[in-house]
PDB file of N, CA and C in Angstrom:
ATOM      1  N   UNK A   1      83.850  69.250 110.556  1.00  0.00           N
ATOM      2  CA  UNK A   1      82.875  70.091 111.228  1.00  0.00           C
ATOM      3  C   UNK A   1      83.584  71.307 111.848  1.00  0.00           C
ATOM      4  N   UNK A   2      82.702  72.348 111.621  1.00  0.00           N
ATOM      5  CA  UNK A   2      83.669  73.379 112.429  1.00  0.00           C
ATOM      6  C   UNK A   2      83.771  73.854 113.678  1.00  0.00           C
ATOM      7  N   UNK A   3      84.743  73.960 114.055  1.00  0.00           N
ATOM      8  CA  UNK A   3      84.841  74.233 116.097  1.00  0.00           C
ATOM      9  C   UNK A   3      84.475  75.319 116.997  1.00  0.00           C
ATOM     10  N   UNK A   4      84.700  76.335 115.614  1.00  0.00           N
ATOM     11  CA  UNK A   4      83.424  77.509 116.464  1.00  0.00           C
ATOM     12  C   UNK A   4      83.288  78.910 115.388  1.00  0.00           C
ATOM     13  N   UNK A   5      82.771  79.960 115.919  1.00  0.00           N
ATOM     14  CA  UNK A   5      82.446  80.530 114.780  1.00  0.00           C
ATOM     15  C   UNK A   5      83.412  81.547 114.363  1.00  0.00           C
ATOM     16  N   UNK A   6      83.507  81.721 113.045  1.00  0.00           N
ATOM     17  CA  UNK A   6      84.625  82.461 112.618  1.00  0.00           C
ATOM     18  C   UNK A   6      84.514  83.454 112.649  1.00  0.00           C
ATOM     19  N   UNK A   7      85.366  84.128 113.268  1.00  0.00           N
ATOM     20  CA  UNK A   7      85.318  85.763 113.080  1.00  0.00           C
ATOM     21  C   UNK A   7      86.701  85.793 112.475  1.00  0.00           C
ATOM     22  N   UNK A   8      86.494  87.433 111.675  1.00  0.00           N
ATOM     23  CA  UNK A   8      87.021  87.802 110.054  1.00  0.00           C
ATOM     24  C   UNK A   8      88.263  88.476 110.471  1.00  0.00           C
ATOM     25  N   UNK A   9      88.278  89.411 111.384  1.00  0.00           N
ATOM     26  CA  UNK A   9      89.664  89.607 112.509  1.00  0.00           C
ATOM     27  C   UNK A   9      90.445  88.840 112.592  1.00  0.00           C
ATOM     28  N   UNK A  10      89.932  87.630 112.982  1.00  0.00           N
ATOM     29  CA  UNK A  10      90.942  86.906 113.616  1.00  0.00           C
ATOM     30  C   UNK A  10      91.277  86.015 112.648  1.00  0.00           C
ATOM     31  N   UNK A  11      91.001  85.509 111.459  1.00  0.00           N
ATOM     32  CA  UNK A  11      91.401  84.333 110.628  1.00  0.00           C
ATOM     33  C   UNK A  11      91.965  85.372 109.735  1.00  0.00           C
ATOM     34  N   UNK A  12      91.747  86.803 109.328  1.00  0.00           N
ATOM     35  CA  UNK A  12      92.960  87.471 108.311  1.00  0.00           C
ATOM     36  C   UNK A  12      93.981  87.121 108.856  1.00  0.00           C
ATOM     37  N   UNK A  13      94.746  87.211 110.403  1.00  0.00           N
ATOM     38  CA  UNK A  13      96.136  87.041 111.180  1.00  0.00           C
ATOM     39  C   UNK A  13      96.482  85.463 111.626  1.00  0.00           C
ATOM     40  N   UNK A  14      95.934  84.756 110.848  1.00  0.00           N
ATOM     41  CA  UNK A  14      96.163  83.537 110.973  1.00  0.00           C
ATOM     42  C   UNK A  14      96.771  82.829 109.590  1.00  0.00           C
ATOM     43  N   UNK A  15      97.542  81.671 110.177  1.00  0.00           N
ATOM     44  CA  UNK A  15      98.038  81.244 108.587  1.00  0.00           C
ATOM     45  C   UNK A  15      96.932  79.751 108.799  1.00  0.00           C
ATOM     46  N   UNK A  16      97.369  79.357 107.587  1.00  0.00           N
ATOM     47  CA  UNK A  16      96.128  78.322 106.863  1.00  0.00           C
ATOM     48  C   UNK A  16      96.172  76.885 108.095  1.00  0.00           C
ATOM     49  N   UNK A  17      97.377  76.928 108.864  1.00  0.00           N
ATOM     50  CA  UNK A  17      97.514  75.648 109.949  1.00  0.00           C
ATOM     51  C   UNK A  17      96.835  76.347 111.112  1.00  0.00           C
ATOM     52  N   UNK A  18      96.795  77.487 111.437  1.00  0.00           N
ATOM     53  CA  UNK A  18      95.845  78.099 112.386  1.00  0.00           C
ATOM     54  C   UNK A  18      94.751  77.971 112.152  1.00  0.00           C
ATOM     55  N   UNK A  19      94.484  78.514 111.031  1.00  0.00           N
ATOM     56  CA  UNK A  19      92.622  78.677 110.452  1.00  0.00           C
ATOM     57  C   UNK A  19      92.342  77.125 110.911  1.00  0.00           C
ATOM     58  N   UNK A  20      93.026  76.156 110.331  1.00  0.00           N
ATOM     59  CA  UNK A  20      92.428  74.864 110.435  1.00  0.00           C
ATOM     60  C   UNK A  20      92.199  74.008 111.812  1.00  0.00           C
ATOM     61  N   UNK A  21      93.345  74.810 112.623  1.00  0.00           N
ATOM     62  CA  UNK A  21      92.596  74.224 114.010  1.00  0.00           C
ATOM     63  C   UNK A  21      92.295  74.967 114.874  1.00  0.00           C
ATOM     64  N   UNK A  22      91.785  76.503 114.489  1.00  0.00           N
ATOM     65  CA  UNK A  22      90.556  77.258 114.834  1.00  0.00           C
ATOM     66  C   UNK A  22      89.111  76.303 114.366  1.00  0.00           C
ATOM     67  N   UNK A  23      89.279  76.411 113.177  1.00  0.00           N
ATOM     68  CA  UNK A  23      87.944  76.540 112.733  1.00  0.00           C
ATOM     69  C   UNK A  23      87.295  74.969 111.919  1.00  0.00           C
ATOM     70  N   UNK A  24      88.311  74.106 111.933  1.00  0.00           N
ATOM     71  CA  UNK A  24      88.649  72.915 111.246  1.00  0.00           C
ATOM     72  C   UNK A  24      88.651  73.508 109.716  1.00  0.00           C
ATOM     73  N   UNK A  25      88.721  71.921 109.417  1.00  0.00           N
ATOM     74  CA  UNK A  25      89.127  71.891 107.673  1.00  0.00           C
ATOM     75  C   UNK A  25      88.348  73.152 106.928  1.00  0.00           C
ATOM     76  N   UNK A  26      88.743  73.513 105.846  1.00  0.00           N
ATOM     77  CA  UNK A  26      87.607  74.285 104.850  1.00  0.00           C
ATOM     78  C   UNK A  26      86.861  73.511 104.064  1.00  0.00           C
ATOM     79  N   UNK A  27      85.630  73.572 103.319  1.00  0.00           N
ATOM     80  CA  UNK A  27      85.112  72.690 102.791  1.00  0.00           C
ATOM     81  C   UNK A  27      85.745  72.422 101.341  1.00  0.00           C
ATOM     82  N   UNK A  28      86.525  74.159 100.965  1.00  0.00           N
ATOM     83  CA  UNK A  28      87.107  74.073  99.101  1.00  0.00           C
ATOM     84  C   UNK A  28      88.472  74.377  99.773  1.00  0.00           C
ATOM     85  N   UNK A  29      89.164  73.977  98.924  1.00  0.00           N
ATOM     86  CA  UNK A  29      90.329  74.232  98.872  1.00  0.00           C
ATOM     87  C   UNK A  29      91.362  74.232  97.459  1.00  0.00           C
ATOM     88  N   UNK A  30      92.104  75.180  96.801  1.00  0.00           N
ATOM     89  CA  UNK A  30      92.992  75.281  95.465  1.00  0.00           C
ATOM     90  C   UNK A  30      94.133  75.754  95.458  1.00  0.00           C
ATOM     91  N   UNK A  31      94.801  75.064  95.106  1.00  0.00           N
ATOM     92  CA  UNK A  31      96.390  76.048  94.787  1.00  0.00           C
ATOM     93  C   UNK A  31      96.188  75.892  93.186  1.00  0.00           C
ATOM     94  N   UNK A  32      96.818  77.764  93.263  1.00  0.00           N
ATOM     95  CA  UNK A  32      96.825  78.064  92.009  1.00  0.00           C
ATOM     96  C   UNK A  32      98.127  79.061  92.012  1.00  0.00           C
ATOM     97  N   UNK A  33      98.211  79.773  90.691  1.00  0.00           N
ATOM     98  CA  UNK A  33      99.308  80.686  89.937  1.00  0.00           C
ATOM     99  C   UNK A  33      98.550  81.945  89.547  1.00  0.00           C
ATOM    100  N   UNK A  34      98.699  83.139  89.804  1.00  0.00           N
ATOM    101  CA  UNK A  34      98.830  84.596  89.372  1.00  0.00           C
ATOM    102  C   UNK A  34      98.733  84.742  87.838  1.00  0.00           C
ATOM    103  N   UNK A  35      99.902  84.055  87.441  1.00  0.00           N
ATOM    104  CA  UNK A  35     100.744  84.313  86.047  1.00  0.00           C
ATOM    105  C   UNK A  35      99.359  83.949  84.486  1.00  0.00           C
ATOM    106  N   UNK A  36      99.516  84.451  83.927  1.00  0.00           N
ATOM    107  CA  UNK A  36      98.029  84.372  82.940  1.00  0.00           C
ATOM    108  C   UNK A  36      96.835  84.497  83.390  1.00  0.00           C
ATOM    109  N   UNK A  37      96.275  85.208  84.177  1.00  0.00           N
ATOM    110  CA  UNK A  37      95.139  85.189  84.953  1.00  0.00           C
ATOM    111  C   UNK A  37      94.443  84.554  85.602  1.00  0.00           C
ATOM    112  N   UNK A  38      93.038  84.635  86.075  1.00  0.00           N
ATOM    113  CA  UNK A  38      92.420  84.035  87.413  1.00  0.00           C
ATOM    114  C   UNK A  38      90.740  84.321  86.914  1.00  0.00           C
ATOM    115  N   UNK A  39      90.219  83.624  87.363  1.00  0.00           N
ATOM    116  CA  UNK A  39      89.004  83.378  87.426  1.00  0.00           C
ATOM    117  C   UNK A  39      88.532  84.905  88.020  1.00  0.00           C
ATOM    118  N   UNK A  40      86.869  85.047  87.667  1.00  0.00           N
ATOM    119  CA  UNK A  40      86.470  86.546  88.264  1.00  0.00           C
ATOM    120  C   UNK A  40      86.094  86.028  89.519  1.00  0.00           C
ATOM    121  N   UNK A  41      86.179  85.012  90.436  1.00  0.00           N
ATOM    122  CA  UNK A  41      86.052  85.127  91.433  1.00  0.00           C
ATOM    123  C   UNK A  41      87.109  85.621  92.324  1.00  0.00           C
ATOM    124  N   UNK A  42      88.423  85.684  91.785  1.00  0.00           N
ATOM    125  CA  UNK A  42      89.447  86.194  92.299  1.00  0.00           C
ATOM    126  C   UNK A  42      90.097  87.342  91.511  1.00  0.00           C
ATOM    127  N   UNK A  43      89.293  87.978  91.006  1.00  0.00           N
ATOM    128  CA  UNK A  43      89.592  89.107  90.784  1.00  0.00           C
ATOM    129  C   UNK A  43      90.337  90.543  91.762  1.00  0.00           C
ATOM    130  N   UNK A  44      89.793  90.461  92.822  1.00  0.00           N
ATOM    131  CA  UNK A  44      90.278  91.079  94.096  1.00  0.00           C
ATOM    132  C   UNK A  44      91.969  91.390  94.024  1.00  0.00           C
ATOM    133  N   UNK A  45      91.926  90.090  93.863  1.00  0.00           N
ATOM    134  CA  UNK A  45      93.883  89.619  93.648  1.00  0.00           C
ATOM    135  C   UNK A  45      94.635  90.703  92.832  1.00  0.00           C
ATOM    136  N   UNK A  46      93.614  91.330  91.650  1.00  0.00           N
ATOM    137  CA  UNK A  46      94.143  92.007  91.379  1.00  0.00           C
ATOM    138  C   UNK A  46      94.718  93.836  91.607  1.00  0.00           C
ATOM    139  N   UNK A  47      94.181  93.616  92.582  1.00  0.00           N
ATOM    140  CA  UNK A  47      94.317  95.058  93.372  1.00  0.00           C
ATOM    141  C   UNK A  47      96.734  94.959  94.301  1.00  0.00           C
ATOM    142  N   UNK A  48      96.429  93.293  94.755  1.00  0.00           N
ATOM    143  CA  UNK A  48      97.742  92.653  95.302  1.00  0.00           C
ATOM    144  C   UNK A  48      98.880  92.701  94.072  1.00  0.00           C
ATOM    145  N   UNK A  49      98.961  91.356  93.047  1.00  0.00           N
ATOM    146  CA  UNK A  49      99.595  91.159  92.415  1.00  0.00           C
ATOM    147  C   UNK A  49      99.181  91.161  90.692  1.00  0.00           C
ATOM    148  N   UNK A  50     100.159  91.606  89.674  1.00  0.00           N
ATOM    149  CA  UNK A  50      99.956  91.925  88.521  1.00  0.00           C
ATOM    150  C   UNK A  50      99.479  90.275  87.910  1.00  0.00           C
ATOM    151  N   UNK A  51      98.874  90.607  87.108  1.00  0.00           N
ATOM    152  CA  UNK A  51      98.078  89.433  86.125  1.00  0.00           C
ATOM    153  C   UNK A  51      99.444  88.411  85.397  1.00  0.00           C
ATOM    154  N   UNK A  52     100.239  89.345  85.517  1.00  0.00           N
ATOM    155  CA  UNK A  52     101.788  87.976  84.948  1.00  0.00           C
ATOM    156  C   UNK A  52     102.881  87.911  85.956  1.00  0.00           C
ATOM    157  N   UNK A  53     102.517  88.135  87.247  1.00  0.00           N
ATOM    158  CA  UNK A  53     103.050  88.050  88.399  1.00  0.00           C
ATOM    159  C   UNK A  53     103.195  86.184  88.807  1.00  0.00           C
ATOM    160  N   UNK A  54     104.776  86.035  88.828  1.00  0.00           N
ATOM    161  CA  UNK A  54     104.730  84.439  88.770  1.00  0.00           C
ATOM    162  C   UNK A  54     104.253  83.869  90.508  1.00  0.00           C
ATOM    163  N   UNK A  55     103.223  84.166  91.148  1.00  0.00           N
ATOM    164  CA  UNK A  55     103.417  83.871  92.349  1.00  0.00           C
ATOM    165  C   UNK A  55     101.965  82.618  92.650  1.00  0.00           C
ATOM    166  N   UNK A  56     102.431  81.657  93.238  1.00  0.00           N
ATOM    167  CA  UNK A  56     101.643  80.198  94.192  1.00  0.00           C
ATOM    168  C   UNK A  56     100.557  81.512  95.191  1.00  0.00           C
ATOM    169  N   UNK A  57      99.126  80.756  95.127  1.00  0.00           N
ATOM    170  CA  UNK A  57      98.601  81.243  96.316  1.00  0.00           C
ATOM    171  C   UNK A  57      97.847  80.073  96.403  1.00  0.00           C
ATOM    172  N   UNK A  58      97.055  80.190  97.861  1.00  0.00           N
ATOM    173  CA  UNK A  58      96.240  78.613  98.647  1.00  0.00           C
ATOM    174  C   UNK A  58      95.110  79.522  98.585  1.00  0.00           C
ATOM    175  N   UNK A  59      94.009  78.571  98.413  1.00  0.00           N
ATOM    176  CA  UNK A  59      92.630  79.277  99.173  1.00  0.00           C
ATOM    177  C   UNK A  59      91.835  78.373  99.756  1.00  0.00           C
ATOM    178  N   UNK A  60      91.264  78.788 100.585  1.00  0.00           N
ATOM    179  CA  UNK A  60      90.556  78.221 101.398  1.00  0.00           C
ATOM    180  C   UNK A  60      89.062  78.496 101.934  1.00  0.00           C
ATOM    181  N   UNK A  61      87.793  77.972 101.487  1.00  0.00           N
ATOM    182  CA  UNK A  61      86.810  78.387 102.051  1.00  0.00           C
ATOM    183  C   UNK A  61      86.214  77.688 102.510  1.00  0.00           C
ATOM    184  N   UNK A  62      85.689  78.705 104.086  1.00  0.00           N
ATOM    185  CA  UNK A  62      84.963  77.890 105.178  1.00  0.00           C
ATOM    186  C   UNK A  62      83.171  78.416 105.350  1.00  0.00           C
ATOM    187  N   UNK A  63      82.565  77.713 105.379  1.00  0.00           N
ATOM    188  CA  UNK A  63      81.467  78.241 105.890  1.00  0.00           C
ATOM    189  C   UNK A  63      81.420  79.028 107.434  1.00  0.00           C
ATOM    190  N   UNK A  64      81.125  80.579 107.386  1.00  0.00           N
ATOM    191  CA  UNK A  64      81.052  81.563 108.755  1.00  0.00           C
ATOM    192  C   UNK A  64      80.317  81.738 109.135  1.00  0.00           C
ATOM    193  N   UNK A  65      78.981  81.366 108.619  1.00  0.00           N
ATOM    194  CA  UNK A  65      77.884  81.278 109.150  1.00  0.00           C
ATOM    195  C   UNK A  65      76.560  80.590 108.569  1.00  0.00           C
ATOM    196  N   UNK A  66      75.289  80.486 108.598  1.00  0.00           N
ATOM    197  CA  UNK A  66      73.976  79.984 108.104  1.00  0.00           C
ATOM    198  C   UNK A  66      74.208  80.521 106.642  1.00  0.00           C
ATOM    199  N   UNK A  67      74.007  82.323 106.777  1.00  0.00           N
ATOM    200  CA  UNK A  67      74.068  82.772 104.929  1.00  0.00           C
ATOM    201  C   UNK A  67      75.332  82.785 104.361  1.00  0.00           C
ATOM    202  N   UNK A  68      76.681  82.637 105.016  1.00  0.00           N
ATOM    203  CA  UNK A  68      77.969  83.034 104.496  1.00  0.00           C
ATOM    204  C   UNK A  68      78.941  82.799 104.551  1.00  0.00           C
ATOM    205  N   UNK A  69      79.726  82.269 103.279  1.00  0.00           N
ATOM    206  CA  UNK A  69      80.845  81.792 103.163  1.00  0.00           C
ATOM    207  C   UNK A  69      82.167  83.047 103.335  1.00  0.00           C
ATOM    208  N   UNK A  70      83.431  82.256 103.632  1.00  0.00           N
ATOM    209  CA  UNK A  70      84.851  83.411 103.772  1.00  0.00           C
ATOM    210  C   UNK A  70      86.061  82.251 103.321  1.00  0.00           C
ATOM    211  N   UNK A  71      86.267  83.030 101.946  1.00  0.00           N
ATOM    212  CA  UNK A  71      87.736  82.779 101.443  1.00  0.00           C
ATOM    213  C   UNK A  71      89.020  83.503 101.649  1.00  0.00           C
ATOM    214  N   UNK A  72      89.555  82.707 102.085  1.00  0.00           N
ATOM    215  CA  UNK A  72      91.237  83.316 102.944  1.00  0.00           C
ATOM    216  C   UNK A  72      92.094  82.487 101.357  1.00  0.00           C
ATOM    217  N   UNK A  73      92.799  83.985 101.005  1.00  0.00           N
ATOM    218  CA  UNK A  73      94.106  83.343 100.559  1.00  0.00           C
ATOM    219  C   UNK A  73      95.076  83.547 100.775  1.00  0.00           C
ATOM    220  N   UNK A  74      96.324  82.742 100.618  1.00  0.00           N
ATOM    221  CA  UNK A  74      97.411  82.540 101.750  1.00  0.00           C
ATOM    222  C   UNK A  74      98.556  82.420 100.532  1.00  0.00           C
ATOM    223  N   UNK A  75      99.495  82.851 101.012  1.00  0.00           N
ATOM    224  CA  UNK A  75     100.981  82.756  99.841  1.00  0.00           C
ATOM    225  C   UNK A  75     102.009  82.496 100.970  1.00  0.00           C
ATOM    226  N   UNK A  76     102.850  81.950 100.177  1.00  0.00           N
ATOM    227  CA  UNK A  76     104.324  80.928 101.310  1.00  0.00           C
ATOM    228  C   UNK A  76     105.173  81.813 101.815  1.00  0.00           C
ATOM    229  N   UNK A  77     105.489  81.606 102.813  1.00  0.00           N
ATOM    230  CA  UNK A  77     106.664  83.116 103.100  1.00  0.00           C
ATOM    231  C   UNK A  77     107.304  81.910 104.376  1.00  0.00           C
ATOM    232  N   UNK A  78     108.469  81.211 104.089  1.00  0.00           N
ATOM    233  CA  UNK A  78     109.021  80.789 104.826  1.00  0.00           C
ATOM    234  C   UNK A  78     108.777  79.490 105.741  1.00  0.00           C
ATOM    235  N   UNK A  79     107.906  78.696 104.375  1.00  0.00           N
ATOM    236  CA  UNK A  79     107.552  77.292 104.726  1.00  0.00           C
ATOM    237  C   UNK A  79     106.036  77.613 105.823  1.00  0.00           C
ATOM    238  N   UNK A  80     105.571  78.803 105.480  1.00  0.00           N
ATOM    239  CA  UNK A  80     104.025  78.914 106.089  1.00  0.00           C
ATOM    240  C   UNK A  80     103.577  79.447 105.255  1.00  0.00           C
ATOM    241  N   UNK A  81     101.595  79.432 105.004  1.00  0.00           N
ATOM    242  CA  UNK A  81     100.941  79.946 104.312  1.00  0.00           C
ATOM    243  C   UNK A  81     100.367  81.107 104.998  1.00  0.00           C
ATOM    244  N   UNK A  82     100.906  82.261 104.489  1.00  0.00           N
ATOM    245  CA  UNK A  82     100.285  83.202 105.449  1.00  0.00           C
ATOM    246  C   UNK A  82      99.088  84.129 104.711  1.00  0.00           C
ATOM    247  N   UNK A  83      98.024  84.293 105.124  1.00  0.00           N
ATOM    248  CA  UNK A  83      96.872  85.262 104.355  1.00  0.00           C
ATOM    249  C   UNK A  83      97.298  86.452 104.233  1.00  0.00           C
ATOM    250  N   UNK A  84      96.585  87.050 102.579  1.00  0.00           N
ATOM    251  CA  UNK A  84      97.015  88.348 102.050  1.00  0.00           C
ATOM    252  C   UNK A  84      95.990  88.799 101.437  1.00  0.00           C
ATOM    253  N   UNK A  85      94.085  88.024 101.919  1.00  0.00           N
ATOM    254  CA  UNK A  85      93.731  88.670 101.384  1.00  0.00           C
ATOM    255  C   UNK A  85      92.168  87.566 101.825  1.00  0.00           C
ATOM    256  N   UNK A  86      91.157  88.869 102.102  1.00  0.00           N
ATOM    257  CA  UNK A  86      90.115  87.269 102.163  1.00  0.00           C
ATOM    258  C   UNK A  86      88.807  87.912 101.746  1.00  0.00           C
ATOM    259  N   UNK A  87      87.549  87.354 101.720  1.00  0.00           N
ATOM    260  CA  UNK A  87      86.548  87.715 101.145  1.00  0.00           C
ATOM    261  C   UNK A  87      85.122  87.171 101.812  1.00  0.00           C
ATOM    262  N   UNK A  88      84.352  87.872 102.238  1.00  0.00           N
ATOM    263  CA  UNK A  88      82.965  87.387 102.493  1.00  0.00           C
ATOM    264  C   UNK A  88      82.197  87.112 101.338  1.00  0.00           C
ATOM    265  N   UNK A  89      81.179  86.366 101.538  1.00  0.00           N
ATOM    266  CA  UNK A  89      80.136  86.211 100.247  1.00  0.00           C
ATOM    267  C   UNK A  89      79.480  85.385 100.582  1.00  0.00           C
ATOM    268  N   UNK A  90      78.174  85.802  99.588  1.00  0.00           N
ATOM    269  CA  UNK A  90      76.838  84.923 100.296  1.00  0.00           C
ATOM    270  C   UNK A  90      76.779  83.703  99.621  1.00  0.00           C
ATOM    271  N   UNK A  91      76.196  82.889 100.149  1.00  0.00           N
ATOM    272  CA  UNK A  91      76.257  80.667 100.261  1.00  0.00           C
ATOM    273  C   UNK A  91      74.787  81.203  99.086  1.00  0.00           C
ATOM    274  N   UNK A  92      74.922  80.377  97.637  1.00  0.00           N
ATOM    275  CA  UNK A  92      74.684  80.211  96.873  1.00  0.00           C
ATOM    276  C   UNK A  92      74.627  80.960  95.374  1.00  0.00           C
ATOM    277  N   UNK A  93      75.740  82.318  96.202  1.00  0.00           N
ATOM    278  CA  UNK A  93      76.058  82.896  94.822  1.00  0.00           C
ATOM    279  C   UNK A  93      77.002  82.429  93.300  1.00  0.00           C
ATOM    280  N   UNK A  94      76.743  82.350  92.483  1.00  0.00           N
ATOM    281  CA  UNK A  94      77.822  82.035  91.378  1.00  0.00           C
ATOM    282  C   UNK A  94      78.395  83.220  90.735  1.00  0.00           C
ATOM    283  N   UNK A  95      79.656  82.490  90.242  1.00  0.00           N
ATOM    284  CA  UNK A  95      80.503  83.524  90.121  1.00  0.00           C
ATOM    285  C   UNK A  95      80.582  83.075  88.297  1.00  0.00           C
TER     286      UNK A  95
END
């Protein structure tokens, strides 16, 4: 359940052990790879890192409100997941 409401400020400057005891768990969660591409929901990514770029990222999405979900993704920098990139979007869109 979540502990209070998320604001988008403050969970970009947070890493994924913050977000989680801000806001508790996320409901999705994936680790994935850069390298051969990504789904068009993470397309964004590609503005960050090249499509054969060998790099790990986490994601995480929490419900922020009644209409809207926010995916934070996070890459390792020194045994933490730190966010590099996140996304609003509305609760029942498909991608």
């Amino acid at each position: 359940m979540q502990k209070k409401t998320i604001k988008t400020e403050e969970i970009k400057k947070m890493s994924v052990t913050q977000a989680n005891a801000a806001y508790g768990e996320p409901f999705e969660t994936d680790r994935f790879n850069m390298k051969g591409g990504v789904v068009e929901f993470r397309m964004e990514l590609y503005e960050l890192f090249d499509e054969n770029e060998d790099v790990d990222l986490f994601e995480a999405t929490w419900s922020k409100d009644e209409d809207t979900n926010i995916t934070v993704w996070y890459k390792e920098s020194n045994n933490e997941w730190l966010p590099v990139h996140t996304m609003e979007w509305e609760k029942g869109l498909e991608f």
